[in-house]
N, C-alpha and C. Protein backbone atom coordinates (compact mmCIF):
# COMPACT_ATOMS: atom_id res chain seq x y z
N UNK A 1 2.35 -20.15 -18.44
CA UNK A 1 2.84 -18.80 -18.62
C UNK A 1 1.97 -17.83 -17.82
N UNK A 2 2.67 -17.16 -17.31
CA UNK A 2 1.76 -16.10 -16.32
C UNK A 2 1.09 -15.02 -17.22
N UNK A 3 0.11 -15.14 -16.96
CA UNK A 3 -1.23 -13.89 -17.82
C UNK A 3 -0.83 -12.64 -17.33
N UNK A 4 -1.07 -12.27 -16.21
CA UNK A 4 -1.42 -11.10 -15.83
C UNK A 4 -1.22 -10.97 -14.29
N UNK A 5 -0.85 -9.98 -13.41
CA UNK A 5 -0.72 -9.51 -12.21
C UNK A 5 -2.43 -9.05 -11.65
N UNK A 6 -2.80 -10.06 -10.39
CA UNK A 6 -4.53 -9.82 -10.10
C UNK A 6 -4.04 -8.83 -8.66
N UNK A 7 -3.30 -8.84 -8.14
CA UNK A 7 -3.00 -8.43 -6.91
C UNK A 7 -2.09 -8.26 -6.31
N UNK A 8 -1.37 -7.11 -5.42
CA UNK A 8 0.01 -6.58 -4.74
C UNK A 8 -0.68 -7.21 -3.17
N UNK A 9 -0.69 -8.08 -2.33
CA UNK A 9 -1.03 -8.38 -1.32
C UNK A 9 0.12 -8.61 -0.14
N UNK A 10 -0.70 -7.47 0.96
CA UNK A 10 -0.13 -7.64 2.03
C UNK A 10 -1.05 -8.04 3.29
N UNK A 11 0.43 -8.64 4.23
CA UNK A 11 -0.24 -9.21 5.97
C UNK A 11 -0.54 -7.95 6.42
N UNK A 12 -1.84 -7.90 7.37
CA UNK A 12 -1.98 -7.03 7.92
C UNK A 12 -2.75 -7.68 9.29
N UNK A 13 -2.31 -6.83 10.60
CA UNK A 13 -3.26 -7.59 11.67
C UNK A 13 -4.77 -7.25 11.48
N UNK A 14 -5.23 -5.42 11.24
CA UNK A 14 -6.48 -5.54 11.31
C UNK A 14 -6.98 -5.29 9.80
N UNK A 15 -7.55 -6.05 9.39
CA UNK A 15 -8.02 -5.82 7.90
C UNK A 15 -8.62 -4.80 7.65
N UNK A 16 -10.00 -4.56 8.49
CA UNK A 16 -10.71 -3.40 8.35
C UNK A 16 -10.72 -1.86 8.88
N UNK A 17 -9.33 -1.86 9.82
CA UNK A 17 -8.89 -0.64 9.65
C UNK A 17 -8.08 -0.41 8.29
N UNK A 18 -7.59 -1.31 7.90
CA UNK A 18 -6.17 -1.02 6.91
C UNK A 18 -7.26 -0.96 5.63
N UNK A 19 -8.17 -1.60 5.54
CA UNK A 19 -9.37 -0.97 4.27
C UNK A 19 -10.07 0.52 4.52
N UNK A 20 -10.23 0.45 5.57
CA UNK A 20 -10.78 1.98 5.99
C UNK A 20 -9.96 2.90 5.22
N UNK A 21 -8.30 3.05 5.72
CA UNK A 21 -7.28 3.60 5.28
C UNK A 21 -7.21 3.68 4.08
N UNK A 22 -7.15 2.78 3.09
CA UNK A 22 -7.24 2.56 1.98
C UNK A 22 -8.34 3.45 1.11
N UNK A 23 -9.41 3.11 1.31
CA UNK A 23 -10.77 3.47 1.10
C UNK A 23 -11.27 5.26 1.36
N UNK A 24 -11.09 5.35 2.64
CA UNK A 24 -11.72 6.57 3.02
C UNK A 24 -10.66 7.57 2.96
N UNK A 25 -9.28 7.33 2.70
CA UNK A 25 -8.11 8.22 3.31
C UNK A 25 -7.33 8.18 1.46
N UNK A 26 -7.30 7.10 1.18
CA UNK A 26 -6.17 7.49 -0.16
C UNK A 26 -7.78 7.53 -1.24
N UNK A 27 -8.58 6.85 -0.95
CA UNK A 27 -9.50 6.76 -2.16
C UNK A 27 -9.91 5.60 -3.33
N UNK A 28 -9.16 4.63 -2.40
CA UNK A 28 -9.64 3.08 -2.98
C UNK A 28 -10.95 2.82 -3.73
N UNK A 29 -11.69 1.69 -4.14
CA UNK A 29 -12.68 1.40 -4.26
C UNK A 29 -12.68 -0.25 -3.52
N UNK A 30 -13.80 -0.42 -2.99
CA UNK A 30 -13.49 -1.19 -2.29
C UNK A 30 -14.36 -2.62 -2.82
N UNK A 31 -13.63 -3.75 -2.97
CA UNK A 31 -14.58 -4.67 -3.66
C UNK A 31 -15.36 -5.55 -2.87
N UNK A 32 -14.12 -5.81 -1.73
CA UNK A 32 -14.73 -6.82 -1.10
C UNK A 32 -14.16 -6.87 0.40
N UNK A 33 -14.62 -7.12 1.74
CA UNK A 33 -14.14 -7.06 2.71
C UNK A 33 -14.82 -8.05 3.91
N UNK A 34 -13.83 -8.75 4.56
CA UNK A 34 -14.19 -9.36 5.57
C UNK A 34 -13.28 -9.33 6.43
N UNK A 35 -13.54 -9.93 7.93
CA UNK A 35 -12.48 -9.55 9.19
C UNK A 35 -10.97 -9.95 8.47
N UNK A 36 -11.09 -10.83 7.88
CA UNK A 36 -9.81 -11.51 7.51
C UNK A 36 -9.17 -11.09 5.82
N UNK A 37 -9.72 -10.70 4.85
CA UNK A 37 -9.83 -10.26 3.74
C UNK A 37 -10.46 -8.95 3.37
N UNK A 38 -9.61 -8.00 2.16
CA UNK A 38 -9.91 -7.01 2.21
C UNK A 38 -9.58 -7.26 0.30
N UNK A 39 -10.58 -6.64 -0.73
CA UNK A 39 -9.57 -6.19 -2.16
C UNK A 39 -10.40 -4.96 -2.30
N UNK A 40 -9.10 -3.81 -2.70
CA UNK A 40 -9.46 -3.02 -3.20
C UNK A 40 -8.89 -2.74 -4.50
N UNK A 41 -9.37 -1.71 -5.55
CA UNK A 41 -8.81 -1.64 -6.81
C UNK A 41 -8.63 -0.02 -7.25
N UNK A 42 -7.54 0.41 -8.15
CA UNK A 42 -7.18 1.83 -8.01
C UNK A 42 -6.57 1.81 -9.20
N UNK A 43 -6.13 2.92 -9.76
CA UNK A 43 -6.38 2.96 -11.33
C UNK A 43 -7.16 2.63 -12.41
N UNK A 44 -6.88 1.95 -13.53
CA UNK A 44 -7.54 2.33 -14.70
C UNK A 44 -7.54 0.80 -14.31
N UNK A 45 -9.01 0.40 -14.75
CA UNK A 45 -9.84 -0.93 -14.77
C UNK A 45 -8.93 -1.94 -15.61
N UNK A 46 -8.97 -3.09 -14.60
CA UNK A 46 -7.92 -4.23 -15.30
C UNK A 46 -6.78 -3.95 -14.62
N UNK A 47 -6.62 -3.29 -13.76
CA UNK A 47 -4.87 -3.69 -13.62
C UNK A 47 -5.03 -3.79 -12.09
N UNK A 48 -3.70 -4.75 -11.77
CA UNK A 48 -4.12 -5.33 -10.35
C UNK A 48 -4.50 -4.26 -9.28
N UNK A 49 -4.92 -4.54 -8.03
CA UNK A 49 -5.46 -4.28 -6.91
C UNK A 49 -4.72 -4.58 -5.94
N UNK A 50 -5.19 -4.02 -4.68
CA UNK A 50 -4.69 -4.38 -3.30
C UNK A 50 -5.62 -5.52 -2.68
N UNK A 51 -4.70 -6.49 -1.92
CA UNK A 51 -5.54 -7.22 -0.95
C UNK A 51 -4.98 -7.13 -0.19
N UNK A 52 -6.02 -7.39 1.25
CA UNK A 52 -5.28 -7.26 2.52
C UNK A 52 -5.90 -8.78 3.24
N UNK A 53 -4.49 -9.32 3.88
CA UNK A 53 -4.66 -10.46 4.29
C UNK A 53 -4.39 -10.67 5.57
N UNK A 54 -5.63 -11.17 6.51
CA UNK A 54 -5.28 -10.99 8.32
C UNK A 54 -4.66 -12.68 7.99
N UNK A 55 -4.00 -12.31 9.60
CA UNK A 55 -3.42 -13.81 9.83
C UNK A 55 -4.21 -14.87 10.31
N UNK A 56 -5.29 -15.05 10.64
CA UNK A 56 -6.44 -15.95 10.51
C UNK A 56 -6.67 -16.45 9.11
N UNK A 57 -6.40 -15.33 8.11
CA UNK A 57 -6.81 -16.01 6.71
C UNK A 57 -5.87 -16.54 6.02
N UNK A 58 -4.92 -16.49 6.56
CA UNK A 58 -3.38 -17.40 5.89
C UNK A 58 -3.15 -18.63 6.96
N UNK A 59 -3.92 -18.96 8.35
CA UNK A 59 -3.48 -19.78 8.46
C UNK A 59 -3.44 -21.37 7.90
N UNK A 60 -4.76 -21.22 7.12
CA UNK A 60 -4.92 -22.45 5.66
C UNK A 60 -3.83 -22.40 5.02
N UNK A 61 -3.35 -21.61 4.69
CA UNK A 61 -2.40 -21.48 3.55
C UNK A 61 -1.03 -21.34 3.73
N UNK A 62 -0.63 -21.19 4.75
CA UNK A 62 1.33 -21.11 5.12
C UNK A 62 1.16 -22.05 6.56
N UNK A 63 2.08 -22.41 6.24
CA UNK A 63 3.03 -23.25 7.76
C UNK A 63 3.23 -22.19 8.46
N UNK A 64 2.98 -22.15 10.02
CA UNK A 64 3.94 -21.32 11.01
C UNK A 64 4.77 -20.42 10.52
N UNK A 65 6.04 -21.30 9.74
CA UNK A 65 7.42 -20.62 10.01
C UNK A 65 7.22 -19.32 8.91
N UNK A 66 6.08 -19.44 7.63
CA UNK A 66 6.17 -18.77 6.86
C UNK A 66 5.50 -17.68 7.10
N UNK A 67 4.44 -17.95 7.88
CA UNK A 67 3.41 -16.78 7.95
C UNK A 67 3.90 -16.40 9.41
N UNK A 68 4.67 -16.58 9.69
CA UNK A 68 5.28 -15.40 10.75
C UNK A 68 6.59 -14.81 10.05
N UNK A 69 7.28 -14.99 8.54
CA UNK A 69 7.75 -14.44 7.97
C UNK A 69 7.31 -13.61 7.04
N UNK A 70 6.46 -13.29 7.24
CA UNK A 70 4.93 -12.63 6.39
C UNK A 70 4.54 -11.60 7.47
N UNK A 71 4.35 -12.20 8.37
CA UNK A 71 3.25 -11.08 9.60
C UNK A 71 4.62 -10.62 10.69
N UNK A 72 5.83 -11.45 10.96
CA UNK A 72 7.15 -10.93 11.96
C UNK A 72 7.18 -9.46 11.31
N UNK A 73 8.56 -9.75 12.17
CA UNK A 73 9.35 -8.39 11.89
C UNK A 73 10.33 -8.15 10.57
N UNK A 74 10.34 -9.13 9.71
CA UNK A 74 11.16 -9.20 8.12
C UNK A 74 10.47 -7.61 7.34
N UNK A 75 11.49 -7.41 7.24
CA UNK A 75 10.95 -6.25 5.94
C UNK A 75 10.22 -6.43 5.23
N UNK A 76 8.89 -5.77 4.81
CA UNK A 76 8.12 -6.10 3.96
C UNK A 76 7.98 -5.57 2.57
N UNK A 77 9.26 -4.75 1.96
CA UNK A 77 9.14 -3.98 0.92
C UNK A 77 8.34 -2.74 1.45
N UNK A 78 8.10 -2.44 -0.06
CA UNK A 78 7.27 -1.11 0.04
C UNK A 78 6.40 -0.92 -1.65
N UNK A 79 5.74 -0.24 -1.52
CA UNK A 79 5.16 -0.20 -3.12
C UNK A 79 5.49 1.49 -3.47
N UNK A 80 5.78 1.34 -4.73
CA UNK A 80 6.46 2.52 -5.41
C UNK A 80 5.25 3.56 -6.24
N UNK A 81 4.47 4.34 -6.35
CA UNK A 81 3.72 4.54 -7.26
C UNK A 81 4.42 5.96 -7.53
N UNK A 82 4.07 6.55 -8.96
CA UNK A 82 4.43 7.26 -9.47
C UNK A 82 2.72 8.08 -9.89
N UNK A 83 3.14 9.57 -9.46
CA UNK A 83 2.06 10.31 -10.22
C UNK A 83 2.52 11.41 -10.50
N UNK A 84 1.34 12.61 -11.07
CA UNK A 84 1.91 13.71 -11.15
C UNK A 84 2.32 14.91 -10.65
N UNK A 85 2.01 14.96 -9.29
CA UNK A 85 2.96 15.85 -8.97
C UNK A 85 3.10 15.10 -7.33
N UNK A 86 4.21 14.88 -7.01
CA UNK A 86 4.14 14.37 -5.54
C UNK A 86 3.81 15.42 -4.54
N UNK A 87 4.91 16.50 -4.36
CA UNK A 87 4.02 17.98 -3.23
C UNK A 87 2.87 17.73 -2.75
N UNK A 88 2.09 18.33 -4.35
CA UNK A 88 0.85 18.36 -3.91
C UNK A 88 0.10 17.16 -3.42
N UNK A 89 0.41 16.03 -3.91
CA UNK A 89 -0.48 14.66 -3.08
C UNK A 89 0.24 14.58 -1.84
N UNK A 90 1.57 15.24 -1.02
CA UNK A 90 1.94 15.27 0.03
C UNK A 90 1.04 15.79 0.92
N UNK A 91 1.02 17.04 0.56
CA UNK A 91 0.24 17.88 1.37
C UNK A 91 -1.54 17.62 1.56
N UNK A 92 -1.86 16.98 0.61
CA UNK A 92 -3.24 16.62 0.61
C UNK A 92 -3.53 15.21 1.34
N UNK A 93 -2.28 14.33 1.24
CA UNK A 93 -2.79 13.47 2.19
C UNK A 93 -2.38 13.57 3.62
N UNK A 94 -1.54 14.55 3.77
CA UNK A 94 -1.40 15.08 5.38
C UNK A 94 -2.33 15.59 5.66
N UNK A 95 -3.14 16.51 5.04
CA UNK A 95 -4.19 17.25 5.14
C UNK A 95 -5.39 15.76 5.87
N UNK A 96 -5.36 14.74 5.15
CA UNK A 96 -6.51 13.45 5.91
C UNK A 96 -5.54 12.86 6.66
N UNK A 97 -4.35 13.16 7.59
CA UNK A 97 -3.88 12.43 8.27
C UNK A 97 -2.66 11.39 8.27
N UNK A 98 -2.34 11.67 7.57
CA UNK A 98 -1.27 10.02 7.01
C UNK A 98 -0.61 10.56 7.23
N UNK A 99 0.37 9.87 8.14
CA UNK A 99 1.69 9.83 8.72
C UNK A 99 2.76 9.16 7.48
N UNK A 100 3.55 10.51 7.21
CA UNK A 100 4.51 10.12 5.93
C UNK A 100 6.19 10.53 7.51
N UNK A 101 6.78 9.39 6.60
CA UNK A 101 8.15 8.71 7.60
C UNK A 101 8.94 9.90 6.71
N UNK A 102 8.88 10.69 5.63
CA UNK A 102 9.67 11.20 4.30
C UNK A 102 9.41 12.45 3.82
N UNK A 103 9.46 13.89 4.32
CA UNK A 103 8.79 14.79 2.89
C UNK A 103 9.33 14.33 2.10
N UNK A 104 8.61 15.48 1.23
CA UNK A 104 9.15 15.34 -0.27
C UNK A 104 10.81 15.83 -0.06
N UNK A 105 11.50 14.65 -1.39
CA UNK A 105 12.87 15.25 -0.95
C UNK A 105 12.61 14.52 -3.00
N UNK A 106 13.56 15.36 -3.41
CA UNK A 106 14.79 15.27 -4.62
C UNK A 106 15.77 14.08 -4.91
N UNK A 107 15.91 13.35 -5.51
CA UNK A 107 17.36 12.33 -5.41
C UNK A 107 17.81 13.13 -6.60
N UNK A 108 19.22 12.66 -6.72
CA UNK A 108 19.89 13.34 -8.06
C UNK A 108 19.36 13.28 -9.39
N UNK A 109 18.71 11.93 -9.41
CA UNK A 109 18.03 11.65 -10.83
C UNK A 109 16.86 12.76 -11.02
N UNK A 110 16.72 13.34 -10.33
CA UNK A 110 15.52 14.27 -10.39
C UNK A 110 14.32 14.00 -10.02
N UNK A 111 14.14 12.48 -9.28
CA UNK A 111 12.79 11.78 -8.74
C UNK A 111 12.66 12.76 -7.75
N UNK A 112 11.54 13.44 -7.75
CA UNK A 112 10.56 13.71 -6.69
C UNK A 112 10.17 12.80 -5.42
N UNK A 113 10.07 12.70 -4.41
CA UNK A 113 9.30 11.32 -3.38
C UNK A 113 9.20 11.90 -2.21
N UNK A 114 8.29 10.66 -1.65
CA UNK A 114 7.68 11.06 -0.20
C UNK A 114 7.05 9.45 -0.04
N UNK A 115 7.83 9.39 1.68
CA UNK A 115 7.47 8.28 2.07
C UNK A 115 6.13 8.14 3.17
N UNK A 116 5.33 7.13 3.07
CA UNK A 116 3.87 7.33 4.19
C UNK A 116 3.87 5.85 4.68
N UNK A 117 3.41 5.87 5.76
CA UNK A 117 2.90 4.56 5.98
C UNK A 117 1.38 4.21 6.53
N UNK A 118 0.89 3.10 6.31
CA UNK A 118 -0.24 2.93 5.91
C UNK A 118 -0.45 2.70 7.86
N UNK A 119 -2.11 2.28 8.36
CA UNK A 119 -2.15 1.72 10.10
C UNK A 119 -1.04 1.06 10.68
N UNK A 120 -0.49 0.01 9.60
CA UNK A 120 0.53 -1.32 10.09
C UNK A 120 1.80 -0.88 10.07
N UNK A 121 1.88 0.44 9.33
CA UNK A 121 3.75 0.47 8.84
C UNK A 121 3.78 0.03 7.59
N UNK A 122 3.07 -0.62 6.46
CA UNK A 122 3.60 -0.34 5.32
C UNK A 122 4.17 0.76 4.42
N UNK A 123 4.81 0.73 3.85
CA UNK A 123 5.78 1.80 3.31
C UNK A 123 5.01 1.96 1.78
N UNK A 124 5.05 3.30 1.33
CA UNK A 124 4.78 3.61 -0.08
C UNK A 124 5.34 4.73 -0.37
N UNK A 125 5.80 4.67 -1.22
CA UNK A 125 6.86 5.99 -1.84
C UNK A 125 5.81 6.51 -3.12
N UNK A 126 5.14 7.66 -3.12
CA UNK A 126 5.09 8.49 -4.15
C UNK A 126 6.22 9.98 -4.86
N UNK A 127 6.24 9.88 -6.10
CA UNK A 127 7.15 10.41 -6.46
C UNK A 127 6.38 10.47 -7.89
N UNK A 128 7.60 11.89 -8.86
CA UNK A 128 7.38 12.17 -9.77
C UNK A 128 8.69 12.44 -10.45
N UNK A 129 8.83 12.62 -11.54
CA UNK A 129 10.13 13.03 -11.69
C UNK A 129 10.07 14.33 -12.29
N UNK A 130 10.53 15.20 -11.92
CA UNK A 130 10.98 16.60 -12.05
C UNK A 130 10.76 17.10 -13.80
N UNK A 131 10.36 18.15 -14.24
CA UNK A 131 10.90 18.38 -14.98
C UNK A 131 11.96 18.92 -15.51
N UNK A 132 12.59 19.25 -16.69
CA UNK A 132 13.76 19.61 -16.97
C UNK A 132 13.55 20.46 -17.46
């Protein structure tokens, strides 16, 4: 039976820019880092973290066909986080640079969001939902 979620992990080519990013730009904590491996951790203690995985460090671990379906051009998702007010974390992380693909825009449900992407092009949507 699965315990618990340790990690949201993504391919990335350079690890230690995409920890930099992480770290110096959104405000990570950073646990551990090497050319090929990166974990960082964010929120409230105990709940999973980011790792970042170069393709040198998966080549132990996937066949070819997979870890170029990992590191290609396949969609890689995106991670969703929710806080409290999106705007203002818009404008504050434009303020350090981050290239968001999204202002803030409204959906009907009343979600707040804004899309950014990380050195590589990963996608993250912050959002809030409106009050009523």
């Amino acid at each position: 039976m699965i315990d618990h979620l340790n990690a949201y992990a993504i391919a990335v080519r350079d690890v230690r820019a995409c920890a930099a990013f992480y770290r110096d730009t959104l405000g990570f904590q950073q646990k551990e880092l090497s050319d090929e491996f990166a974990y960082l951790t964010f929120g409230p203690k105990g709940t999973a973290g980011l790792a970042l995985v170069g393709e040198r460090g998966l080549e132990p671990e996937l066949a070819s066909k997979e870890k170029h379906m990992v590191l290609g051009g396949l969609s890689r998702g995106y991670f969703a986080i929710f806080l409290e007010d999106a705007d203002r974390e818009y404008e504050e992380l434009r303020r350090k640079g981050v290239h968001f693909v999204t202002p803030p825009t409204t959906r009907p449900s009343g979600q707040r969001y804004a899309f950014f992407e990380d050195p590589e092009g990963n996608l993250w949507e912050i959002s809030h939902f409106t009050k009523k």
